[in-house]
C-alpha atoms as a PDB file:
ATOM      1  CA  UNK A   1       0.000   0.000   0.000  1.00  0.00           C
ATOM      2  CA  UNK A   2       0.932   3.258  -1.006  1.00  0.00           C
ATOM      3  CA  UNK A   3       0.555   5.999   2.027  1.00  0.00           C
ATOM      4  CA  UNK A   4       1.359   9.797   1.973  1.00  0.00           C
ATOM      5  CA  UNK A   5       2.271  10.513   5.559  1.00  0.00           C
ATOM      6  CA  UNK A   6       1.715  14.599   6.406  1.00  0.00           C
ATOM      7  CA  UNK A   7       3.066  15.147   9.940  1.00  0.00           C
ATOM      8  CA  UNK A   8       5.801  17.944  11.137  1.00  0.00           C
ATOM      9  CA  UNK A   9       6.878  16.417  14.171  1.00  0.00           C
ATOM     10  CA  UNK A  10       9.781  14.300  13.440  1.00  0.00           C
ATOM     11  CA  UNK A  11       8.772  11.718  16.533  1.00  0.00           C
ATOM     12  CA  UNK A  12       5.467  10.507  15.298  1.00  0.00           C
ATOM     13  CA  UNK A  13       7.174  10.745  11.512  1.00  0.00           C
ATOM     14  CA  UNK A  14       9.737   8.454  12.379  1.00  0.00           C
ATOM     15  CA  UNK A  15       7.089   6.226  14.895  1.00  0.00           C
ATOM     16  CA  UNK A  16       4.475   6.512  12.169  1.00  0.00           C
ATOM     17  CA  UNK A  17       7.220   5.256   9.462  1.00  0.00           C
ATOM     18  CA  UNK A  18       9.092   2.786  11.198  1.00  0.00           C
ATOM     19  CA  UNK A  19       5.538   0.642  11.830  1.00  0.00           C
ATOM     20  CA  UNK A  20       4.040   1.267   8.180  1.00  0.00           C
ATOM     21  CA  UNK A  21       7.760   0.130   6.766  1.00  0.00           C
ATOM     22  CA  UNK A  22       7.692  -3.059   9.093  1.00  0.00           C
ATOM     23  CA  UNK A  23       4.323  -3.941   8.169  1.00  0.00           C
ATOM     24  CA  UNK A  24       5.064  -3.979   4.437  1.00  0.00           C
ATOM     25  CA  UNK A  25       3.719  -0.412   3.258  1.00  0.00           C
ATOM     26  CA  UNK A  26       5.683   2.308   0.988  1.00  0.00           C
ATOM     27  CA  UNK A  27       5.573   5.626   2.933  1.00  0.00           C
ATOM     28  CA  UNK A  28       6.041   9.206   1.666  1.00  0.00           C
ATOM     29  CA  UNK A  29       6.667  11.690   3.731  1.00  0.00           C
ATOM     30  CA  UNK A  30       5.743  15.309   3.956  1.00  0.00           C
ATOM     31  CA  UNK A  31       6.998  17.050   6.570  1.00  0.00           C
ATOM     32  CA  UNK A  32       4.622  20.552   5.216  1.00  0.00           C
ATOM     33  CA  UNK A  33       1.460  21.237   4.379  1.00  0.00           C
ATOM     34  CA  UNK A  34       2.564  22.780   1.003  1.00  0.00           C
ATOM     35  CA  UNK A  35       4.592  19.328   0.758  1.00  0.00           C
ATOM     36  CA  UNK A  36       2.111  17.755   1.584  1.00  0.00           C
ATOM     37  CA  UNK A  37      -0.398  19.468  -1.321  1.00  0.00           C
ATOM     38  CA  UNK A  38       1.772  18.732  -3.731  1.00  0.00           C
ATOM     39  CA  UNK A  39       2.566  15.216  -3.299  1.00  0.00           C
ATOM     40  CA  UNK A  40      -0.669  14.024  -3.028  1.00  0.00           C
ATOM     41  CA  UNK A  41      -2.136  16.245  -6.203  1.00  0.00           C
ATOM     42  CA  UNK A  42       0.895  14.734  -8.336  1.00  0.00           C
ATOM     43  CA  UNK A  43       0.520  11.542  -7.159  1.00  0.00           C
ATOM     44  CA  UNK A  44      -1.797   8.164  -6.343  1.00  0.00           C
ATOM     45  CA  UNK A  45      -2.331   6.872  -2.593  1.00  0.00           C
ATOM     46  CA  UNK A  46      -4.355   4.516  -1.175  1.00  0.00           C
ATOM     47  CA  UNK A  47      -4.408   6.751   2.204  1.00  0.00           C
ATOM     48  CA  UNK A  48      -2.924   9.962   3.303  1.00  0.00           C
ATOM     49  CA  UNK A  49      -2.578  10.203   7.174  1.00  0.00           C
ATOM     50  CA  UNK A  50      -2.790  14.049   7.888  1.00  0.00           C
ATOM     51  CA  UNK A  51      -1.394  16.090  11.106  1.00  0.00           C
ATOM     52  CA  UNK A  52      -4.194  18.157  11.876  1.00  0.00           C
ATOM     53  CA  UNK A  53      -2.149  20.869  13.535  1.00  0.00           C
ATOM     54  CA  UNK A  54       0.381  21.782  10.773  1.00  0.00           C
ATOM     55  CA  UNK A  55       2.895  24.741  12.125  1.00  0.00           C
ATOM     56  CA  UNK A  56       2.343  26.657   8.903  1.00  0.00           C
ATOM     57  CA  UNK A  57      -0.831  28.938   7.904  1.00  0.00           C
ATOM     58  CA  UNK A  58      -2.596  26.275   6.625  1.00  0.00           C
ATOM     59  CA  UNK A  59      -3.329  23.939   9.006  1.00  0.00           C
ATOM     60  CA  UNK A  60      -4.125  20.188   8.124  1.00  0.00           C
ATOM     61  CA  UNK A  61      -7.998  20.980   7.863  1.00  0.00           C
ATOM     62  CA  UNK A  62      -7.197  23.702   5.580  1.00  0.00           C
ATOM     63  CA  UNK A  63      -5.040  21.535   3.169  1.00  0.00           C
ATOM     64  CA  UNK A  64      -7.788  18.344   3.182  1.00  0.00           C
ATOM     65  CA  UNK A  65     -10.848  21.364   2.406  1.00  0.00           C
ATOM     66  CA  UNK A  66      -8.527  22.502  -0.671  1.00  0.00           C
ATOM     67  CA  UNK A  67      -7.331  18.790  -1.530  1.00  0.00           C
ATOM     68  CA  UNK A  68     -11.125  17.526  -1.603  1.00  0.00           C
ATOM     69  CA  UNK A  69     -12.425  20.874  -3.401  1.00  0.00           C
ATOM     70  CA  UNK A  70      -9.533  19.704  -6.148  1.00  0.00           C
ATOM     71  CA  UNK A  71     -11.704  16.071  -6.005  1.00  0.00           C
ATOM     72  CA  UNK A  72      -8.516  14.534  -4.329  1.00  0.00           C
ATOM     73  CA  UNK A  73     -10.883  11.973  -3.225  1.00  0.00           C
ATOM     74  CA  UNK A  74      -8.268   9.630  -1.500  1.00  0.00           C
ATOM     75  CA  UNK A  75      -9.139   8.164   1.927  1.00  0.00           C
ATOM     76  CA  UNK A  76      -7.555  10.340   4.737  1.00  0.00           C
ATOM     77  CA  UNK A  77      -6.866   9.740   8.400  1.00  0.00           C
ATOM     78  CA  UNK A  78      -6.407  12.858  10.410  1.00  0.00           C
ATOM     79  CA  UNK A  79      -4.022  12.369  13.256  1.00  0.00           C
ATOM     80  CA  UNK A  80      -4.271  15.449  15.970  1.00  0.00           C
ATOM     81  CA  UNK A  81      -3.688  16.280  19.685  1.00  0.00           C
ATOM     82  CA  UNK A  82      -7.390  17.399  19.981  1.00  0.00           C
ATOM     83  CA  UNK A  83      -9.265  14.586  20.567  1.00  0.00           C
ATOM     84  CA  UNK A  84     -12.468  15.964  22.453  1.00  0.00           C
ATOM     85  CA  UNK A  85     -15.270  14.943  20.411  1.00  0.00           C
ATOM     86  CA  UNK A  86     -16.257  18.570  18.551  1.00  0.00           C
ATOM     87  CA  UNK A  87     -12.738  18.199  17.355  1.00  0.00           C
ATOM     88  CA  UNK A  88     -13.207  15.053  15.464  1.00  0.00           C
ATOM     89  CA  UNK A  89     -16.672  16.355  14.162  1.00  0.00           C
ATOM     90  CA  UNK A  90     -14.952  19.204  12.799  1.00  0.00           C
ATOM     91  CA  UNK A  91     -12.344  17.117  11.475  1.00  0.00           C
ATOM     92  CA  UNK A  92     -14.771  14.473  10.079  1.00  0.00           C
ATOM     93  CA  UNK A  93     -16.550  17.473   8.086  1.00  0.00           C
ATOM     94  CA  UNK A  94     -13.792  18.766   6.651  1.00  0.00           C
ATOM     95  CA  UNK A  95     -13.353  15.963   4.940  1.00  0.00           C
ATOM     96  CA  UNK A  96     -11.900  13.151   6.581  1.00  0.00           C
ATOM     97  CA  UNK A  97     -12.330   9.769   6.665  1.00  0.00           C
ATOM     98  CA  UNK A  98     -11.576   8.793   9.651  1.00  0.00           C
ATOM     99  CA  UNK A  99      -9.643  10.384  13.068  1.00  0.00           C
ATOM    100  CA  UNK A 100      -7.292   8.798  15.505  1.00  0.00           C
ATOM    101  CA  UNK A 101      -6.465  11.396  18.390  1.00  0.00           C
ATOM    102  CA  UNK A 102      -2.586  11.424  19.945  1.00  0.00           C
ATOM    103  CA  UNK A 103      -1.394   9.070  21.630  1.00  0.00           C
ATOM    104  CA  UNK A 104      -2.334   6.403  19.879  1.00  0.00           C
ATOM    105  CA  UNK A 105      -1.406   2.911  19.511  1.00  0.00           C
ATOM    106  CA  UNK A 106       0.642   2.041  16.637  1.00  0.00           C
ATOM    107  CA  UNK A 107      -1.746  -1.128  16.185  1.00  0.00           C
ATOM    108  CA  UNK A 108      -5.034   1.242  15.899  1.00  0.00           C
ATOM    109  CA  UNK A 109      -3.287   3.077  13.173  1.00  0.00           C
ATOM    110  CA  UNK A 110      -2.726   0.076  10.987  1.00  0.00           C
ATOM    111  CA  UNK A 111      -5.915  -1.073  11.305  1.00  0.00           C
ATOM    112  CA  UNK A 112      -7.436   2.094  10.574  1.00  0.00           C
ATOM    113  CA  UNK A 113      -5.415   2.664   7.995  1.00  0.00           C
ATOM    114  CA  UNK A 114      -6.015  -0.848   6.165  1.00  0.00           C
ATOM    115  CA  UNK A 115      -9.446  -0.846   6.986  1.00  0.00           C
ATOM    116  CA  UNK A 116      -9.278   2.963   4.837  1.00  0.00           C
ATOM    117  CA  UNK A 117      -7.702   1.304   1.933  1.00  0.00           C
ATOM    118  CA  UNK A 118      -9.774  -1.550   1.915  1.00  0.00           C
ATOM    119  CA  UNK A 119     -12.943   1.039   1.558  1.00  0.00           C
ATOM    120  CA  UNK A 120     -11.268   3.149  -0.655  1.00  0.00           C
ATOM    121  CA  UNK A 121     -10.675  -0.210  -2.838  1.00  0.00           C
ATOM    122  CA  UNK A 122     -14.434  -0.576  -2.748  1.00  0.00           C
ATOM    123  CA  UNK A 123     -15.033   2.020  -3.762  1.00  0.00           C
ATOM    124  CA  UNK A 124     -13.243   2.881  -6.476  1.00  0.00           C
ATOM    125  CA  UNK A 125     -14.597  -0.417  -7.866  1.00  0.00           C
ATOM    126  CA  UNK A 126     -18.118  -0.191  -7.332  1.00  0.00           C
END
């Protein structure tokens, strides 16, 4: 599986990476939003995991709004710090598929992340 990884903070990169690697996926990473935007217009992914909380002026939910309004319609997993539940609604809206808050589990994320493919799959076929 192809996975476009969009995360600043070189601890969860490297966490994120090192797990996706070991379990048999090709990662890209972006370590900026405008990265980030530009890999995954250019390219094909079977799931983009997104830092919600990007250090730049656009923040992740302001990348996945302009990624989706360009039909970028790739399955993406927003990771974030704000895991109350208004923040994953807000999240969710924007466009995401699905929202894991931090700290997470490394084992949660690859099942989420499978489980986003294997949706995406469906329905790209259907």
């Amino acid at each position: 599986m192809r996975i476009l990884l969009i995360e600043d903070d070189k601890n969860v990169s490297a966490f994120v990476m090192k797990g996706l690697r070991e379990a048999g996926h090709n990662i890209i990473h972006a370590d900026s939003a405008a990265l980030g935007r530009e890999r995954a217009v250019k390219e094909q992914f079977d799931v983009i995991i997104l830092d919600r909380m990007l250090p730049e002026s656009e923040d992740g939910l302001n990348l996945l709004t302009h990624l989706r309004a360009q039909r970028i319609d790739t399955p993406v997993l927003i990771l974030s710090g704000l895991g109350e539940a208004a923040n994953k609604v807000t999240g969710l809206r924007a466009g995401g598929d699905d929202y894991l808050a931090k700290p997470f589990a490394f084992s949660e994320l690859l099942v989420r992340v499978e489980g986003l493919a294997r949706r995406g799959r469906i329905t790209k076929t259907a």
